[in-house]
Protein backbone atom coordinates (compact mmCIF):
# COMPACT_ATOMS: atom_id res chain seq x y z
CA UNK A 1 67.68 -7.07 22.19
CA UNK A 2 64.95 -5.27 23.87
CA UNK A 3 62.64 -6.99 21.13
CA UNK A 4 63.66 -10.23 22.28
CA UNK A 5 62.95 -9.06 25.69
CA UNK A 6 59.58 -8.01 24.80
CA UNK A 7 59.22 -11.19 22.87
CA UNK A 8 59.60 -13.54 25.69
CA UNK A 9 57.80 -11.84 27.81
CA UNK A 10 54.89 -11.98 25.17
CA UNK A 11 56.14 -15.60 25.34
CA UNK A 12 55.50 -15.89 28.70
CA UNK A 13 52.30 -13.89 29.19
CA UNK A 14 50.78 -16.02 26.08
CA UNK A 15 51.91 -19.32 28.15
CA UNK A 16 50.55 -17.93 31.40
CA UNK A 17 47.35 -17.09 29.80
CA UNK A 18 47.19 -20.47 28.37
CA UNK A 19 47.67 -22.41 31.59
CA UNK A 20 45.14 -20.33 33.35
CA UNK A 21 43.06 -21.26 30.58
CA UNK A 22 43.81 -24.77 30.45
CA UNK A 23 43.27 -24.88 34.46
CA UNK A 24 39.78 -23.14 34.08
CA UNK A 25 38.72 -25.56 31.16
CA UNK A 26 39.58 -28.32 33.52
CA UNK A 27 37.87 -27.19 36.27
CA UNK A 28 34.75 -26.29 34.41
CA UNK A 29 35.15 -30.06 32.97
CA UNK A 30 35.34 -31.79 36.57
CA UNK A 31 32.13 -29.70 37.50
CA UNK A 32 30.70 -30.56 34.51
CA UNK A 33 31.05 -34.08 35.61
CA UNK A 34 30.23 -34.21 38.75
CA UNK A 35 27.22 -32.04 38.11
CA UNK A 36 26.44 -34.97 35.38
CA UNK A 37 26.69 -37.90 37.84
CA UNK A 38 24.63 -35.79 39.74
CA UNK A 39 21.74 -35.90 37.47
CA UNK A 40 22.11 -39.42 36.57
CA UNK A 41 22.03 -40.53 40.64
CA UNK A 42 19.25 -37.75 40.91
CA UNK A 43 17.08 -40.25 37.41
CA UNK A 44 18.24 -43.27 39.42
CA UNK A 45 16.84 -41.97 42.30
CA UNK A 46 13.25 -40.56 40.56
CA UNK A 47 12.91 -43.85 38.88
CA UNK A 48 13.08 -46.16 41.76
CA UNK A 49 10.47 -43.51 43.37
CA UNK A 50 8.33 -43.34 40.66
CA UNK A 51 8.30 -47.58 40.70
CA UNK A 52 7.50 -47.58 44.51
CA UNK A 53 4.88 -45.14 44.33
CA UNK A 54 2.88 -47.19 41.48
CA UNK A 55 3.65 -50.24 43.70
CA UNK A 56 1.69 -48.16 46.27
CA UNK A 57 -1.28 -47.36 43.92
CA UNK A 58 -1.76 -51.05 43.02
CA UNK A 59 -1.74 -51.75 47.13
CA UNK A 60 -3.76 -49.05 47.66
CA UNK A 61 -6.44 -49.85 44.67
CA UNK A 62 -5.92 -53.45 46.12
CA UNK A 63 -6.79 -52.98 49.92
CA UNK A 64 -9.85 -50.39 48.85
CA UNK A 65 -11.33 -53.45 46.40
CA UNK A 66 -10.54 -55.63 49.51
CA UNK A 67 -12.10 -53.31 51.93
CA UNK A 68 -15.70 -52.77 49.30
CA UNK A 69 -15.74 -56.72 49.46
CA UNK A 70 -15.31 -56.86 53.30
CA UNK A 71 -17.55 -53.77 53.65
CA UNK A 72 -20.47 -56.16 51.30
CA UNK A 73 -19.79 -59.42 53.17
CA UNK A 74 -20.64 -57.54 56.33
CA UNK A 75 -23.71 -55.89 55.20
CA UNK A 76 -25.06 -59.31 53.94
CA UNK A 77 -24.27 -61.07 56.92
CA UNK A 78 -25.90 -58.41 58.81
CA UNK A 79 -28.96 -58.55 56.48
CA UNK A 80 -28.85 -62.22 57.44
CA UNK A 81 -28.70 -61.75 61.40
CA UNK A 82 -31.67 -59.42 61.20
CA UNK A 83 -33.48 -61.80 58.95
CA UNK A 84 -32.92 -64.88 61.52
CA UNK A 85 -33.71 -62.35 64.74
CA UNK A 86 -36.98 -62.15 63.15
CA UNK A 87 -37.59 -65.70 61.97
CA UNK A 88 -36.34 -66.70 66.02
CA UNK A 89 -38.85 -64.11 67.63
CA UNK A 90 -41.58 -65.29 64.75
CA UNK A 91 -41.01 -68.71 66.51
CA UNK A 92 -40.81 -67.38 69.81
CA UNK A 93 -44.26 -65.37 69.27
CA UNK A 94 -45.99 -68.77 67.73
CA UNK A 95 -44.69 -71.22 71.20
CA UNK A 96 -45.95 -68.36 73.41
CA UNK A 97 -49.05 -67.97 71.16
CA UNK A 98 -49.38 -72.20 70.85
CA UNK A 99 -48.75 -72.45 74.33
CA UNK A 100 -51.09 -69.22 75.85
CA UNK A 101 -53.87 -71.33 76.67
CA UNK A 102 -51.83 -74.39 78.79
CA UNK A 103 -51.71 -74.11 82.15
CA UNK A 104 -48.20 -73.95 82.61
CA UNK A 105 -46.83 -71.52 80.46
CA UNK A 106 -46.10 -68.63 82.65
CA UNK A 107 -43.71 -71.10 84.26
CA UNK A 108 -40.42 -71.27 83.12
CA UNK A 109 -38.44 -73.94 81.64
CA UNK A 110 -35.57 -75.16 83.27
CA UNK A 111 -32.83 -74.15 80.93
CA UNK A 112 -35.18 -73.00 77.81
CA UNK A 113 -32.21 -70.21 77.31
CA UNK A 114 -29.75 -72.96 75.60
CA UNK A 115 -32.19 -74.32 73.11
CA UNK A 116 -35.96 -72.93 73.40
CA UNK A 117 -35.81 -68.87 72.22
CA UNK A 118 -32.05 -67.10 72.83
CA UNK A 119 -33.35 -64.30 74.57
CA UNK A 120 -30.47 -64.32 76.65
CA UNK A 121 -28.00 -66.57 75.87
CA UNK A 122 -26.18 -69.03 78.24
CA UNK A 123 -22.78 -68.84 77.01
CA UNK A 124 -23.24 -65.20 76.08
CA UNK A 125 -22.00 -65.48 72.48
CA UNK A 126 -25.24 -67.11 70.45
CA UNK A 127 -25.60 -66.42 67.18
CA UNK A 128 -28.04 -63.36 67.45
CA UNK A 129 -25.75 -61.46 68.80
């Protein structure tokens, strides 16, 4: 008898040990899995980033070839401003020098500033400026 005894209580130690066991193993397995879906959100996640930020780049490499165009279509038009200033007061030097010797040209012309030189400009916006 006090075999049997010590039997089932081997019994039930063995069976205890077991379901603590099994418990742990399933609780290791849940964490397991929720530390997987974890890492797969966490991929999803680093993905989609990596995909915006090379969007970005292309914007970015985009705007700057935009900007280098801009930044050249200014510089020629401003090549071309100075280049007319200088052809317009070339023309204004040759009417004051054709004109030097007449008797009226230190009067002025009644409005010469809309057609004649530009030196100051009617409407305020003329193309010299």
């Amino acid at each position: 008898m006090a075999i049997s005894k010590f039997k089932l209580i081997g019994v039930v130690g063995v069976l205890t040990a077991l379901s603590i066991l099994a418990w742990t193993y399933s609780q290791t397995v849940q964490k397991l899995e929720a530390a997987q879906a974890l890492v797969v959100e966490q991929q999803t996640k680093s993905n989609h980033l990596v995909d915006v930020n090379l969007s970005m780049q292309s914007t970015i490499t985009r705007l700057e070839q935009a900007s280098h165009q801009e930044r050249l279509a200014a510089e020629h038009n401003e090549r071309q401003r100075q280049q007319w200033q200088q052809r317009a007061l070339k023309a204004q030097r040759q009417i004051d020098k054709d004109i030097a010797h007449e008797k009226c040209a230190d009067l002025p012309i009644p409005n010469a500033s809309q057609w004649l030189y530009y030196t100051k400009p009617a409407s305020g916006d003329s193309i010299q400026n």
